[in-house]
PDB file of N, CA and C in Angstrom:
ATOM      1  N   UNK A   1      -5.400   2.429  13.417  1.00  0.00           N
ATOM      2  CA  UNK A   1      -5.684   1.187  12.739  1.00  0.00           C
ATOM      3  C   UNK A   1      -5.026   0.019  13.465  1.00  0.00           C
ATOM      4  N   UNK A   2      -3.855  -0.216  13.579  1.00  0.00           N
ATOM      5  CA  UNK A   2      -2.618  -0.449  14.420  1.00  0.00           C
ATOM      6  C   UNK A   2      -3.140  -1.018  15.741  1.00  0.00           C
ATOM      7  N   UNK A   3      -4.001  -0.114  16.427  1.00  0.00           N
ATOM      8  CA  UNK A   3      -4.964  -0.269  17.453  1.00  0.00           C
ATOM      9  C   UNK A   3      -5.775  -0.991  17.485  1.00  0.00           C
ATOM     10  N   UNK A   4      -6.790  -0.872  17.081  1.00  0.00           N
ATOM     11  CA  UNK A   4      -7.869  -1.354  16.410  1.00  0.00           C
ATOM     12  C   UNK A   4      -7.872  -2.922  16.182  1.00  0.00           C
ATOM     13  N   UNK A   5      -6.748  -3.113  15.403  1.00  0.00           N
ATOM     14  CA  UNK A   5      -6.384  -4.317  14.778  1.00  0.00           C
ATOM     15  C   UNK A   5      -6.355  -5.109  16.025  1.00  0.00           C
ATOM     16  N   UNK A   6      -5.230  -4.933  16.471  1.00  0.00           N
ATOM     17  CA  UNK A   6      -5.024  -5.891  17.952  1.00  0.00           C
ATOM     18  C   UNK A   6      -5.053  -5.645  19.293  1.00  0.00           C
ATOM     19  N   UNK A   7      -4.471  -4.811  20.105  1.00  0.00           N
ATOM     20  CA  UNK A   7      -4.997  -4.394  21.280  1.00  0.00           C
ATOM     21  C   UNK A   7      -6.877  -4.094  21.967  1.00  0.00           C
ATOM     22  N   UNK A   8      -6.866  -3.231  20.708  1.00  0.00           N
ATOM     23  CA  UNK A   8      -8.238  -3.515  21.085  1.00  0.00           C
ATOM     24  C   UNK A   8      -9.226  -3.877  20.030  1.00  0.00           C
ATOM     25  N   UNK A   9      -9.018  -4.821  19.457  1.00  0.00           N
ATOM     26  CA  UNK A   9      -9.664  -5.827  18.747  1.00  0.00           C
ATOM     27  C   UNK A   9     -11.201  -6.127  19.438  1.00  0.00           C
ATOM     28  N   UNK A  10     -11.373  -6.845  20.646  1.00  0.00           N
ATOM     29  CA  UNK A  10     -12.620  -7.218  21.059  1.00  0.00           C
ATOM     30  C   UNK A  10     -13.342  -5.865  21.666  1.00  0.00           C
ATOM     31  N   UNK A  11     -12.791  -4.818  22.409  1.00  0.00           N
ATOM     32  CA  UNK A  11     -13.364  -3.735  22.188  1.00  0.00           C
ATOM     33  C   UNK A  11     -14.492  -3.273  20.927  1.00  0.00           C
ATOM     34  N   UNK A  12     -13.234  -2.799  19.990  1.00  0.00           N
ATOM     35  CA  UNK A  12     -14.065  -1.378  19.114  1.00  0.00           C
ATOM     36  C   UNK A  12     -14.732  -2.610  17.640  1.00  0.00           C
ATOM     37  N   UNK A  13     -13.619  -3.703  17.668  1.00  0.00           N
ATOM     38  CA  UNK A  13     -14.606  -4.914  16.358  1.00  0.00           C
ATOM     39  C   UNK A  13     -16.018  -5.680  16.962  1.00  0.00           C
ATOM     40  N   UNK A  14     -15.149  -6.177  18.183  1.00  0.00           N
ATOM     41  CA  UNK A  14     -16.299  -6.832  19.351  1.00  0.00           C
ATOM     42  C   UNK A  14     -17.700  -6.319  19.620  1.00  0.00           C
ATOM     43  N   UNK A  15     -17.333  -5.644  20.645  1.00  0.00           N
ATOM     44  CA  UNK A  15     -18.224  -4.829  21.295  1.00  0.00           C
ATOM     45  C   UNK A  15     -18.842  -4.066  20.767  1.00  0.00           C
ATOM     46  N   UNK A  16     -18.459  -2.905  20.198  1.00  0.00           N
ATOM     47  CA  UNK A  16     -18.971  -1.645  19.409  1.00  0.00           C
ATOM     48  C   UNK A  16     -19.535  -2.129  17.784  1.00  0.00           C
ATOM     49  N   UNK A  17     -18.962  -2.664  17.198  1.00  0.00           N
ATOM     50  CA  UNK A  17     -19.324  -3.009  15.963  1.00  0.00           C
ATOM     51  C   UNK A  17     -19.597  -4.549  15.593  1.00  0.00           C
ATOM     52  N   UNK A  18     -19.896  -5.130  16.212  1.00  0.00           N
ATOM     53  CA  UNK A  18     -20.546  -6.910  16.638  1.00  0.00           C
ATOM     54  C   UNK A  18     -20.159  -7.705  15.477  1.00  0.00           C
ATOM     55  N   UNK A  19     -18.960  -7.142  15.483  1.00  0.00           N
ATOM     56  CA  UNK A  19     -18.360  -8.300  14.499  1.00  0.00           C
ATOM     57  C   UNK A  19     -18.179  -9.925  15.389  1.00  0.00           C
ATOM     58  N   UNK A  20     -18.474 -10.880  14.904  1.00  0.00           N
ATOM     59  CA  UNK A  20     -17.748 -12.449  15.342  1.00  0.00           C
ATOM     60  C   UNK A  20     -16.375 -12.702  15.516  1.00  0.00           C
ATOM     61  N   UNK A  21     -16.133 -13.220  16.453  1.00  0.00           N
ATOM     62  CA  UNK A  21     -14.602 -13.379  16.564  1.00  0.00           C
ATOM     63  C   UNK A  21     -13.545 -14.170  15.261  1.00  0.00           C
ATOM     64  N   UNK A  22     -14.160 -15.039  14.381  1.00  0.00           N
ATOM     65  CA  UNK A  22     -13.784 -15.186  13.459  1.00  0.00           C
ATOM     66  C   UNK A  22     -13.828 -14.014  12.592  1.00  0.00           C
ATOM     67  N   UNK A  23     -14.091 -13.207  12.099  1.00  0.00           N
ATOM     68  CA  UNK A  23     -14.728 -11.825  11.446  1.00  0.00           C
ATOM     69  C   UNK A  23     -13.240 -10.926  11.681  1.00  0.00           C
ATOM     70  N   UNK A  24     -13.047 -10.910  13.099  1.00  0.00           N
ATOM     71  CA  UNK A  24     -11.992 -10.069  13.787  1.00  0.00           C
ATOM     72  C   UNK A  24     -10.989 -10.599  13.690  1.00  0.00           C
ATOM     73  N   UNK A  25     -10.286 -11.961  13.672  1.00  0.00           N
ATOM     74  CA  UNK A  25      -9.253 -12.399  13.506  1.00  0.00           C
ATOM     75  C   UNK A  25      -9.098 -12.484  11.881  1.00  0.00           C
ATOM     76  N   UNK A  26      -9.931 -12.613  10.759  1.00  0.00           N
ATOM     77  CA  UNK A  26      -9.756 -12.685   9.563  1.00  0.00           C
ATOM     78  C   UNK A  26      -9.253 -11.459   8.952  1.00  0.00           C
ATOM     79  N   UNK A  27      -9.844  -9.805   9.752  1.00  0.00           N
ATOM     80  CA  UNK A  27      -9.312  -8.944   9.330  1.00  0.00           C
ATOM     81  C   UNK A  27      -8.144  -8.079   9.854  1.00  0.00           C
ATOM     82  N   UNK A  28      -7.966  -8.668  11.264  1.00  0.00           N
ATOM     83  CA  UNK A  28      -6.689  -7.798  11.932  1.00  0.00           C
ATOM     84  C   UNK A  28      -5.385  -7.675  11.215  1.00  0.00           C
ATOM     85  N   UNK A  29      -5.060  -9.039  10.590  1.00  0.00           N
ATOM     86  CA  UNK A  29      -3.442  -8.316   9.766  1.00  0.00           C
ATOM     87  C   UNK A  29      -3.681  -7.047   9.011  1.00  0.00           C
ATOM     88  N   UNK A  30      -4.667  -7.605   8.068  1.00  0.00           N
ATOM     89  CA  UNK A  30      -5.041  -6.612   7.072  1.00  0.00           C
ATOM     90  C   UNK A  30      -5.560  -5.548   7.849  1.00  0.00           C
ATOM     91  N   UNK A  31      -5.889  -4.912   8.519  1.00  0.00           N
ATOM     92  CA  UNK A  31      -6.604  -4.040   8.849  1.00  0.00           C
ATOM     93  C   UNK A  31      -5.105  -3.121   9.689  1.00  0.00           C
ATOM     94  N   UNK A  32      -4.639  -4.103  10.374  1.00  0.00           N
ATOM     95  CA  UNK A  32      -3.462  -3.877  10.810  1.00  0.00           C
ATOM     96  C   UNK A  32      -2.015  -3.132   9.718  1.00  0.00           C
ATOM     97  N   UNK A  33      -2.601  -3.795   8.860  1.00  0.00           N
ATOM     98  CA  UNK A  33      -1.360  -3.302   7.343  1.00  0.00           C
ATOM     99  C   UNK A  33      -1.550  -1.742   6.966  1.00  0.00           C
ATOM    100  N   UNK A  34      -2.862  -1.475   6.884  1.00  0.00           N
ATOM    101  CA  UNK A  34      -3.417  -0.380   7.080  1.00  0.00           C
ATOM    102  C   UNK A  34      -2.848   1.146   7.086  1.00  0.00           C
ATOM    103  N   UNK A  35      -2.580   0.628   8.435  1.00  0.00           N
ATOM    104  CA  UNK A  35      -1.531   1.648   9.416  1.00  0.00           C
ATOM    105  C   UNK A  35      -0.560   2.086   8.212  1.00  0.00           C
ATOM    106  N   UNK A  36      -0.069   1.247   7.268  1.00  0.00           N
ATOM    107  CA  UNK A  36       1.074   1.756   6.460  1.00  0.00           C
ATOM    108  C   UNK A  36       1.125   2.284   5.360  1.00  0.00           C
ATOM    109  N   UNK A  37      -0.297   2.362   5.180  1.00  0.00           N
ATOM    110  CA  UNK A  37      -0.368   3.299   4.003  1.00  0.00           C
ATOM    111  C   UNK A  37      -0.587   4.773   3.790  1.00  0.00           C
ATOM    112  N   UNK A  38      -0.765   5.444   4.749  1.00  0.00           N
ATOM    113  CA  UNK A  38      -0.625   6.997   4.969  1.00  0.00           C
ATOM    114  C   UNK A  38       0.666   7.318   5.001  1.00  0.00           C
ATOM    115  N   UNK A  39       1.738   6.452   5.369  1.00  0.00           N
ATOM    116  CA  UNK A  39       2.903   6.553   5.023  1.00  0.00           C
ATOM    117  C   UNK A  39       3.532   6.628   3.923  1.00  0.00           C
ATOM    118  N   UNK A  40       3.247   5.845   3.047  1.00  0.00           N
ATOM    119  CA  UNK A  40       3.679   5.682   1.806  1.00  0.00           C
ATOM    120  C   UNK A  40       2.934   6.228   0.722  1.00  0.00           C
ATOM    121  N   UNK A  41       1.725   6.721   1.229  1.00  0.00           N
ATOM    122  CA  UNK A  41       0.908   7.579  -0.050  1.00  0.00           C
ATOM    123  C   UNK A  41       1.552   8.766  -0.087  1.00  0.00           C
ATOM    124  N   UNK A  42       1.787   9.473   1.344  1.00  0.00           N
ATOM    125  CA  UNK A  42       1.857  10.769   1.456  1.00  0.00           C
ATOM    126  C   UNK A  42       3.467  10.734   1.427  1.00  0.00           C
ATOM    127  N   UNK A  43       4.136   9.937   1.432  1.00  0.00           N
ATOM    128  CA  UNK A  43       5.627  10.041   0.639  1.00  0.00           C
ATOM    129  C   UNK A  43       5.601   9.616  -1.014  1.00  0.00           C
ATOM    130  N   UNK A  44       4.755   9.194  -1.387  1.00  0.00           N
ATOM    131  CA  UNK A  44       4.684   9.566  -2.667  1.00  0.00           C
ATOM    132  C   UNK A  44       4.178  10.628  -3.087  1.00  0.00           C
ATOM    133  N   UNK A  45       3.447  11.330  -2.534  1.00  0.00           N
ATOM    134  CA  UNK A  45       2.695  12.791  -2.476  1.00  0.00           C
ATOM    135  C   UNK A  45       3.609  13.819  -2.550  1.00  0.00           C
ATOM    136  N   UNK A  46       4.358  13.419  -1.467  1.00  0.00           N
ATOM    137  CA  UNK A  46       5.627  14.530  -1.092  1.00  0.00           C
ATOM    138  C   UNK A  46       6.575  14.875  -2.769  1.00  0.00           C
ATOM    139  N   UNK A  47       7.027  13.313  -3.192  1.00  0.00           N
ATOM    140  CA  UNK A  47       7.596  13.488  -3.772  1.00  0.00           C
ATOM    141  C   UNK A  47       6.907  13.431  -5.202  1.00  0.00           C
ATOM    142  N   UNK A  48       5.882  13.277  -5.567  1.00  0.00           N
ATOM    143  CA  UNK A  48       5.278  14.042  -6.734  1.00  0.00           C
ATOM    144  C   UNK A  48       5.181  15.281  -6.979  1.00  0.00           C
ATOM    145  N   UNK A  49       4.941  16.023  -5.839  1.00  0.00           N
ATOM    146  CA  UNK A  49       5.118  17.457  -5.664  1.00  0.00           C
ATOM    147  C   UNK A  49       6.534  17.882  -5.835  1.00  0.00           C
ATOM    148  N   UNK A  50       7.569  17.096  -5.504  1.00  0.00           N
ATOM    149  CA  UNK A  50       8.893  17.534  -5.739  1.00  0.00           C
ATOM    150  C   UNK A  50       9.027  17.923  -7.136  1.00  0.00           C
ATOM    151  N   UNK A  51       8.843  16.904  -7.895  1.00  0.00           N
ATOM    152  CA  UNK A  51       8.776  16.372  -9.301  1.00  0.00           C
ATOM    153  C   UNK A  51       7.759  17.922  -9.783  1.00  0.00           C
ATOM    154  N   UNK A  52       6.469  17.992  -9.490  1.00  0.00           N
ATOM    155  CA  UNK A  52       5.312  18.836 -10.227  1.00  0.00           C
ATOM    156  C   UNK A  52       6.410  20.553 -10.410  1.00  0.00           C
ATOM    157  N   UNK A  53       7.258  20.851  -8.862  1.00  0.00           N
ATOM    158  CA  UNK A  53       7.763  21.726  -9.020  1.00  0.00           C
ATOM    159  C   UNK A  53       8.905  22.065  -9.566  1.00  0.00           C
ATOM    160  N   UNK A  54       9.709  20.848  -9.815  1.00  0.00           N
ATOM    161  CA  UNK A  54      11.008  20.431 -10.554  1.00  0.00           C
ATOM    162  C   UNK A  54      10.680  20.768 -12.313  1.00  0.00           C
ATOM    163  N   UNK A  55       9.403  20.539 -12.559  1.00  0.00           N
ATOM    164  CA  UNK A  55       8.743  20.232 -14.410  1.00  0.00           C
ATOM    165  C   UNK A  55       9.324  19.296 -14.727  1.00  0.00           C
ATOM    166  N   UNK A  56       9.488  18.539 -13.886  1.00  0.00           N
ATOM    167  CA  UNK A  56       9.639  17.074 -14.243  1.00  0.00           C
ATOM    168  C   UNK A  56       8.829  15.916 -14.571  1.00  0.00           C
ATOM    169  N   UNK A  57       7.712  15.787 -14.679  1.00  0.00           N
ATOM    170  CA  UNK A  57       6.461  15.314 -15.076  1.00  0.00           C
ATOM    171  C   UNK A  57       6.185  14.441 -15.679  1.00  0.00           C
ATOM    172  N   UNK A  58       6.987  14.000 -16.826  1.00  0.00           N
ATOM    173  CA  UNK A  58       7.476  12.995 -17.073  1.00  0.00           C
ATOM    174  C   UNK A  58       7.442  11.813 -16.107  1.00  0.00           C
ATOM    175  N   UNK A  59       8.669  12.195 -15.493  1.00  0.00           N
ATOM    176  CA  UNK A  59       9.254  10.819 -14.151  1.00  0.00           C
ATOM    177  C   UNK A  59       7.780  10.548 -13.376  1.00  0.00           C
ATOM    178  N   UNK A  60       6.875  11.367 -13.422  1.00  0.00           N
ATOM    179  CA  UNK A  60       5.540  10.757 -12.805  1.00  0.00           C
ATOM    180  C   UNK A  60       4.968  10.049 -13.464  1.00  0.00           C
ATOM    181  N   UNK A  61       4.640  10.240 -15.082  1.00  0.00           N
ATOM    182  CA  UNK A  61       3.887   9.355 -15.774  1.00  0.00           C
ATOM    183  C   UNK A  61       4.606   8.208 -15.625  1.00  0.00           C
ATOM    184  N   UNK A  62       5.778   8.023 -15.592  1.00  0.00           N
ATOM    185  CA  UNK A  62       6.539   6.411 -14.786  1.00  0.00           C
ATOM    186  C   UNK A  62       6.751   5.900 -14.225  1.00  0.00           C
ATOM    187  N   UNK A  63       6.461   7.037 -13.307  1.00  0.00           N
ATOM    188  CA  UNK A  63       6.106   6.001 -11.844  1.00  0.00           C
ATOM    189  C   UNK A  63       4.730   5.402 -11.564  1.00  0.00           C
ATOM    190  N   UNK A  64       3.653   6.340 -12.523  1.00  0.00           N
ATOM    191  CA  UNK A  64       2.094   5.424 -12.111  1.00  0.00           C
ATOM    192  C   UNK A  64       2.462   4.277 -13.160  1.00  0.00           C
ATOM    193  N   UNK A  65       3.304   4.476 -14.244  1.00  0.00           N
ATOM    194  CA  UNK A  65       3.465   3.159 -15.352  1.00  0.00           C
ATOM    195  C   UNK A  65       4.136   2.279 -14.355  1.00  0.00           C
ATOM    196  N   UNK A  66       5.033   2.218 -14.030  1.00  0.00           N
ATOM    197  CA  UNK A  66       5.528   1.163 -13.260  1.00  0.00           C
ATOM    198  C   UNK A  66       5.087   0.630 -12.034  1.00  0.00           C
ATOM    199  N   UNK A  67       4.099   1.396 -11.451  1.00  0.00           N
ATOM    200  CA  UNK A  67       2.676   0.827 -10.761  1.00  0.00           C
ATOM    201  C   UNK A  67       1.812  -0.116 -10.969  1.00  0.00           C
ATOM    202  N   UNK A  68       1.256   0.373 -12.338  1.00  0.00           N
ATOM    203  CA  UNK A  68       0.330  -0.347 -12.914  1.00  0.00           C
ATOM    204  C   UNK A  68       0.940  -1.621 -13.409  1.00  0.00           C
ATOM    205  N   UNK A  69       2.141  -1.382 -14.105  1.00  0.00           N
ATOM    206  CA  UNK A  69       2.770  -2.916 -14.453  1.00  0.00           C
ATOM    207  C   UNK A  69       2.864  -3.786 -13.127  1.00  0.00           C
ATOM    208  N   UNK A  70       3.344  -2.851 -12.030  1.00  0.00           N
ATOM    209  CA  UNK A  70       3.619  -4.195 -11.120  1.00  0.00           C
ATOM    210  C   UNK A  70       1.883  -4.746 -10.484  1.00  0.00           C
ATOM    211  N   UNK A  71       1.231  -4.030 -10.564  1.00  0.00           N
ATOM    212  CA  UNK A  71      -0.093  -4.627 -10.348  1.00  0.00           C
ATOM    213  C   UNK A  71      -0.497  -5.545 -11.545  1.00  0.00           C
ATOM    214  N   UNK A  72      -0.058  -4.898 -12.822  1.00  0.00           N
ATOM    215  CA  UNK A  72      -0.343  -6.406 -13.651  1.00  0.00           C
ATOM    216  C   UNK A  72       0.075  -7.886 -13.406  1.00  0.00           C
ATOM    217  N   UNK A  73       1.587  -7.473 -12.972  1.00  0.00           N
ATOM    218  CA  UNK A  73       2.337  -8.795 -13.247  1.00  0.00           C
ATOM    219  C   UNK A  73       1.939  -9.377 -11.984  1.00  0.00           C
ATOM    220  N   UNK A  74       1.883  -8.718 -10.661  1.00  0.00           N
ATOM    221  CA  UNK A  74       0.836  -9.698  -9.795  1.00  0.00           C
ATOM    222  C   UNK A  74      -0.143  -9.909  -9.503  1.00  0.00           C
ATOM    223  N   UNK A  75      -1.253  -9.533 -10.392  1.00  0.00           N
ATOM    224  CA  UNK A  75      -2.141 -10.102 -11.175  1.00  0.00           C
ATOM    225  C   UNK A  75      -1.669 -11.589 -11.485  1.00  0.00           C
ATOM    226  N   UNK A  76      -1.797 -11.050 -12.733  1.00  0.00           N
ATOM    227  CA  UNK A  76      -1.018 -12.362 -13.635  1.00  0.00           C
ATOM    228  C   UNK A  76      -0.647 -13.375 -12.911  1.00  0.00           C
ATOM    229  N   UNK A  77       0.963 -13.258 -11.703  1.00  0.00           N
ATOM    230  CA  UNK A  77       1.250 -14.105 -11.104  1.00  0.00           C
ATOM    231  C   UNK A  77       0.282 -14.707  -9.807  1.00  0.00           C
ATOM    232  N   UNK A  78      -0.196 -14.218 -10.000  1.00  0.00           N
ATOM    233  CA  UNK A  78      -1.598 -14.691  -8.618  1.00  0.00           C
ATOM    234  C   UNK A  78      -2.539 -15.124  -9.452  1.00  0.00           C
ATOM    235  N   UNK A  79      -2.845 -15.363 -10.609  1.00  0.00           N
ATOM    236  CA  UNK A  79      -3.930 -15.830 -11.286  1.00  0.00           C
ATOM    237  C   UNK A  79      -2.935 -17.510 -11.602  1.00  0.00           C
ATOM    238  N   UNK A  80      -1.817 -17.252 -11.488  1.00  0.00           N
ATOM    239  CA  UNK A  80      -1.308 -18.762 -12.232  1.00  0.00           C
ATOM    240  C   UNK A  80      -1.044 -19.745 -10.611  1.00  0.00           C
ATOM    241  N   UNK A  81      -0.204 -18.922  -9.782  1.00  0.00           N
ATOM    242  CA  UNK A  81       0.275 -19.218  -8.450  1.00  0.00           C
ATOM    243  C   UNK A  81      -0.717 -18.725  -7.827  1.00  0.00           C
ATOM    244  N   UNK A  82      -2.207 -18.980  -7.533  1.00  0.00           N
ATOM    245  CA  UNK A  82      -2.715 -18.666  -6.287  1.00  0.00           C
ATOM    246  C   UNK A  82      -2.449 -18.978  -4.708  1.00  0.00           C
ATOM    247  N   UNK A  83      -2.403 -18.016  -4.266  1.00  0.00           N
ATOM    248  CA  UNK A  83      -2.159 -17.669  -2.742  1.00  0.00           C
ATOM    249  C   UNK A  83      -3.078 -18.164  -1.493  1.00  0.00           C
ATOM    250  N   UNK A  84      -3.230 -18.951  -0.564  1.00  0.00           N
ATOM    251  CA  UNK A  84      -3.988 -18.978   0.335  1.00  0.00           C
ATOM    252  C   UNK A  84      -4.437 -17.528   1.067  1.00  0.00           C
ATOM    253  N   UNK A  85      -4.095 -17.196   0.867  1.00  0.00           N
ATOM    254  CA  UNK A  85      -4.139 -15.787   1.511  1.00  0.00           C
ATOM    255  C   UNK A  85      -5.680 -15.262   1.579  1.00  0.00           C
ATOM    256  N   UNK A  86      -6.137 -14.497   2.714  1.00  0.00           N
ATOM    257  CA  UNK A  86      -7.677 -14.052   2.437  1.00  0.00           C
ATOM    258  C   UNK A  86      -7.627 -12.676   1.416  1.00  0.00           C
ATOM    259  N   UNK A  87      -8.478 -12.741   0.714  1.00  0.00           N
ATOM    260  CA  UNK A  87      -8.848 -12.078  -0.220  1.00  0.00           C
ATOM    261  C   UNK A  87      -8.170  -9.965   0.374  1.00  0.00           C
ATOM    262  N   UNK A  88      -8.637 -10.089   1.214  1.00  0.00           N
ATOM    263  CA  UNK A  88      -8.733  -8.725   1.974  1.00  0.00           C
ATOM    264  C   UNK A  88      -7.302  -8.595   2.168  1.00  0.00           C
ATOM    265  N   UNK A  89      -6.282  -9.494   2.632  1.00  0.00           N
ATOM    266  CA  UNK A  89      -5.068  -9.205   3.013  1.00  0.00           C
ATOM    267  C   UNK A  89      -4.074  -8.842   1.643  1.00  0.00           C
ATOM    268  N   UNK A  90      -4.407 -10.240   0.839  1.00  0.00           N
ATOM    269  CA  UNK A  90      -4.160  -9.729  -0.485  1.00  0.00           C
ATOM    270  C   UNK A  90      -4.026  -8.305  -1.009  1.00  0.00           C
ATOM    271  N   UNK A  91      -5.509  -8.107  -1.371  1.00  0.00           N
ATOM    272  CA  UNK A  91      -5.570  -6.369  -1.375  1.00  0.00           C
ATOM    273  C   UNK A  91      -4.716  -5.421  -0.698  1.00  0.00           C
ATOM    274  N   UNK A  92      -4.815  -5.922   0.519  1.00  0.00           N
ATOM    275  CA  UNK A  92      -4.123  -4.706   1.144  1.00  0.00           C
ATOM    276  C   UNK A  92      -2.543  -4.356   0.525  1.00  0.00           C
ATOM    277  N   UNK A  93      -1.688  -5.879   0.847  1.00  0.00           N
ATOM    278  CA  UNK A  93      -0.741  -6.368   0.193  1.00  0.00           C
ATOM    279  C   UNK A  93      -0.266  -5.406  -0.807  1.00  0.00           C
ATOM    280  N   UNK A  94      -1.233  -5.479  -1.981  1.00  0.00           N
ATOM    281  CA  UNK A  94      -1.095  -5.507  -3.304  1.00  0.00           C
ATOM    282  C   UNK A  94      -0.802  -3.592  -3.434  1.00  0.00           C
ATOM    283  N   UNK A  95      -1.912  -3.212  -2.220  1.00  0.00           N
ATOM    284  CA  UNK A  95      -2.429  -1.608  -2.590  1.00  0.00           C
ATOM    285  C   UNK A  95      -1.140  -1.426  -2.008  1.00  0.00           C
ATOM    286  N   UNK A  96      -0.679  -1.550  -0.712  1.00  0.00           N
ATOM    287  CA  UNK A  96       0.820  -1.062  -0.079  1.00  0.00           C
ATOM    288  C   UNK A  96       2.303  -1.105  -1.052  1.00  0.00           C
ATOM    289  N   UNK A  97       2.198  -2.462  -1.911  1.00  0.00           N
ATOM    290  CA  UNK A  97       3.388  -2.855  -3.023  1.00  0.00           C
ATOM    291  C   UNK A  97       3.406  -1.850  -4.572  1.00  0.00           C
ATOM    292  N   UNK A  98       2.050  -1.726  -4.083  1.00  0.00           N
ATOM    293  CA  UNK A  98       2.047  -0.294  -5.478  1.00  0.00           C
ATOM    294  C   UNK A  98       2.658   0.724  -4.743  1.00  0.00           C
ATOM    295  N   UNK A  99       2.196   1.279  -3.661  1.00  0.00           N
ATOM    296  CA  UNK A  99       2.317   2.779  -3.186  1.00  0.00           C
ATOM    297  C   UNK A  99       4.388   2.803  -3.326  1.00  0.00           C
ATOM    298  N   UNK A 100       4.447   1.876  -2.744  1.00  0.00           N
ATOM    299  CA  UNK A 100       6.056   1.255  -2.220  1.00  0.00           C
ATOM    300  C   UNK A 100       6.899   1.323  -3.414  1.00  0.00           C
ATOM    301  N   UNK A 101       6.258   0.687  -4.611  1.00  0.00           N
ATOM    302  CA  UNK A 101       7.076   0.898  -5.814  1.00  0.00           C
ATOM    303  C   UNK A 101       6.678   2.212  -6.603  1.00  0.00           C
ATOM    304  N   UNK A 102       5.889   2.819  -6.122  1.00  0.00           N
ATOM    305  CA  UNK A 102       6.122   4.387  -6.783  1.00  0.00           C
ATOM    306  C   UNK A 102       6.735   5.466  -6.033  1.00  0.00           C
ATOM    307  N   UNK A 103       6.457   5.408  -5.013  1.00  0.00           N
ATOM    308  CA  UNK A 103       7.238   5.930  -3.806  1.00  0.00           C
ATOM    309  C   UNK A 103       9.105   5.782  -4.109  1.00  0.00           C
ATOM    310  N   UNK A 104       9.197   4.540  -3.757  1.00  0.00           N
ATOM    311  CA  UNK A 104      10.478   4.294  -4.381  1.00  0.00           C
ATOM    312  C   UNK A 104      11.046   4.659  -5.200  1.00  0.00           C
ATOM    313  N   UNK A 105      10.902   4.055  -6.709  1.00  0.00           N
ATOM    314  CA  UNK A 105      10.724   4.502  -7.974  1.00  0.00           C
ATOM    315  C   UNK A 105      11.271   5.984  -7.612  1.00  0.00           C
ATOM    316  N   UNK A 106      10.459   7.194  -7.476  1.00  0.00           N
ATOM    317  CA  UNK A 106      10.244   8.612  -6.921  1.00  0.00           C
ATOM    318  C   UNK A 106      11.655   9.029  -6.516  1.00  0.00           C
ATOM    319  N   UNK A 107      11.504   8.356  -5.291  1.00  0.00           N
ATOM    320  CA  UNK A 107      12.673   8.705  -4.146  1.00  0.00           C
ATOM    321  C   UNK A 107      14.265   8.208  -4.887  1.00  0.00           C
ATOM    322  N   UNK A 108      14.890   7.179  -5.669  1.00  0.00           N
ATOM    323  CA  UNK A 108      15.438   7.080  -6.565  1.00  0.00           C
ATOM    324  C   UNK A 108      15.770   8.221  -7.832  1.00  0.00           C
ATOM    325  N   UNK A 109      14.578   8.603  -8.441  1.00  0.00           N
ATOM    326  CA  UNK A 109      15.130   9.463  -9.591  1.00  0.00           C
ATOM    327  C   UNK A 109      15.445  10.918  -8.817  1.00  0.00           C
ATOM    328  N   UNK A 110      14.774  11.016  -7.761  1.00  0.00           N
ATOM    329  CA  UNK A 110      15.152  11.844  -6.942  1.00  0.00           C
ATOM    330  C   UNK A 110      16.609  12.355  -6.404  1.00  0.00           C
ATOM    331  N   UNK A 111      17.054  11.490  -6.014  1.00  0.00           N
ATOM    332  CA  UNK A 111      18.244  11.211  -4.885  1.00  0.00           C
ATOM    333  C   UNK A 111      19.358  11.738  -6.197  1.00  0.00           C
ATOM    334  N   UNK A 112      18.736  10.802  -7.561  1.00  0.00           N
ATOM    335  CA  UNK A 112      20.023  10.362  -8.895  1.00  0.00           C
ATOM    336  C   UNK A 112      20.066  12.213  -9.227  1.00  0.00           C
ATOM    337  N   UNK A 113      19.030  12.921  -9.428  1.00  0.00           N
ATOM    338  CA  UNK A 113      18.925  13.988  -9.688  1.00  0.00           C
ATOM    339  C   UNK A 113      19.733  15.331  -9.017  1.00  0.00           C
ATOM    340  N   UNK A 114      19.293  15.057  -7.856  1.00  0.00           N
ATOM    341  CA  UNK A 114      19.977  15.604  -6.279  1.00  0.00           C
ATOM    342  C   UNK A 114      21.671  15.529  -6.068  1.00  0.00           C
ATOM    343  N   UNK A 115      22.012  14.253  -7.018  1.00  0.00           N
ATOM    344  CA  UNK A 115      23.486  14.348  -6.276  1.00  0.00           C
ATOM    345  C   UNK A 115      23.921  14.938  -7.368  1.00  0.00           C
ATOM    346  N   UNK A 116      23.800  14.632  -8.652  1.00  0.00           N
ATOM    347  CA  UNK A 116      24.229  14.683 -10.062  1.00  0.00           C
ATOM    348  C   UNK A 116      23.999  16.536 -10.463  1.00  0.00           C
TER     349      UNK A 116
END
C-alpha cells in the first residue's frame, strides 16, 4: 500500500489504473495510512484470542463498546467541528483510531492481568 501510495504512485495509479494526477495525490495519504491497518487489526485479533482462551469475554464486549463510543464521539465532534480533511482520509483516520483504541484497550487489561 505504502508503495503504491508514493514511490510508485504514477506507475500502478497512473499508468495501470488511469487515474488523474489530482485523483492520485487526493488518495496517497490515505491510501498510504492503509499500510497500518493489518497491523492493528491483527493485534487486536491476537489479543481477542488471548481473551476468547482466557473466558474472558466480557473484556471484549468492551472493547468493541469503547470502539463504538469513540466512533460516536467523533462523529459527533466532526459533525460540530468539521475538518477540511478529504472525506477518504477521514475514514481512514477514523477506521485506524478504532482498531488503535481496541487494540489498546486489549493490550492494557492484558498486561493488568499478566502482572497481577
Amino acid at each position: 500500500m505504502f508503495l503504491t501510495a508514493y514511490p510508485l504512485n504514477e506507475l500502478i495509479l497512473g499508468q495501470v489504473m488511469g487515474l488523474k494526477e489530482e485523483m492520485r495525490h487526493y488518495i496517497a495519504l490515505p491510501l498510504a495510512a492503509c499500510a497500518l491497518y493489518p497491523l492493528l487489526y491483527g493485534a487486536a485479533n491476537l489479543l481477542r484470542g488471548w481473551f476468547t482462551g482466557e473466558h474472558r469475554t466480557g473484556q471484549l464486549g468492551r472493547s468493541t463498546l469503547y470502539k463504538a463510543l469513540l466512533l460516536l464521539v467523533a462523529w459527533g465532534g466532526l459533525t460540530i467541528f468539521p475538518l477540511s480533511l478529504p472525506g477518504v482520509a477521514l475514514a481512514i483516520f477514523l477506521l485506524l483510531a478504532a482498531e488503535l483504541c481496541e487494540a489498546g484497550y486489549l493490550f492494557l487489561q492484558r498486561r493488568q492481568l499478566t502482572t497481577s
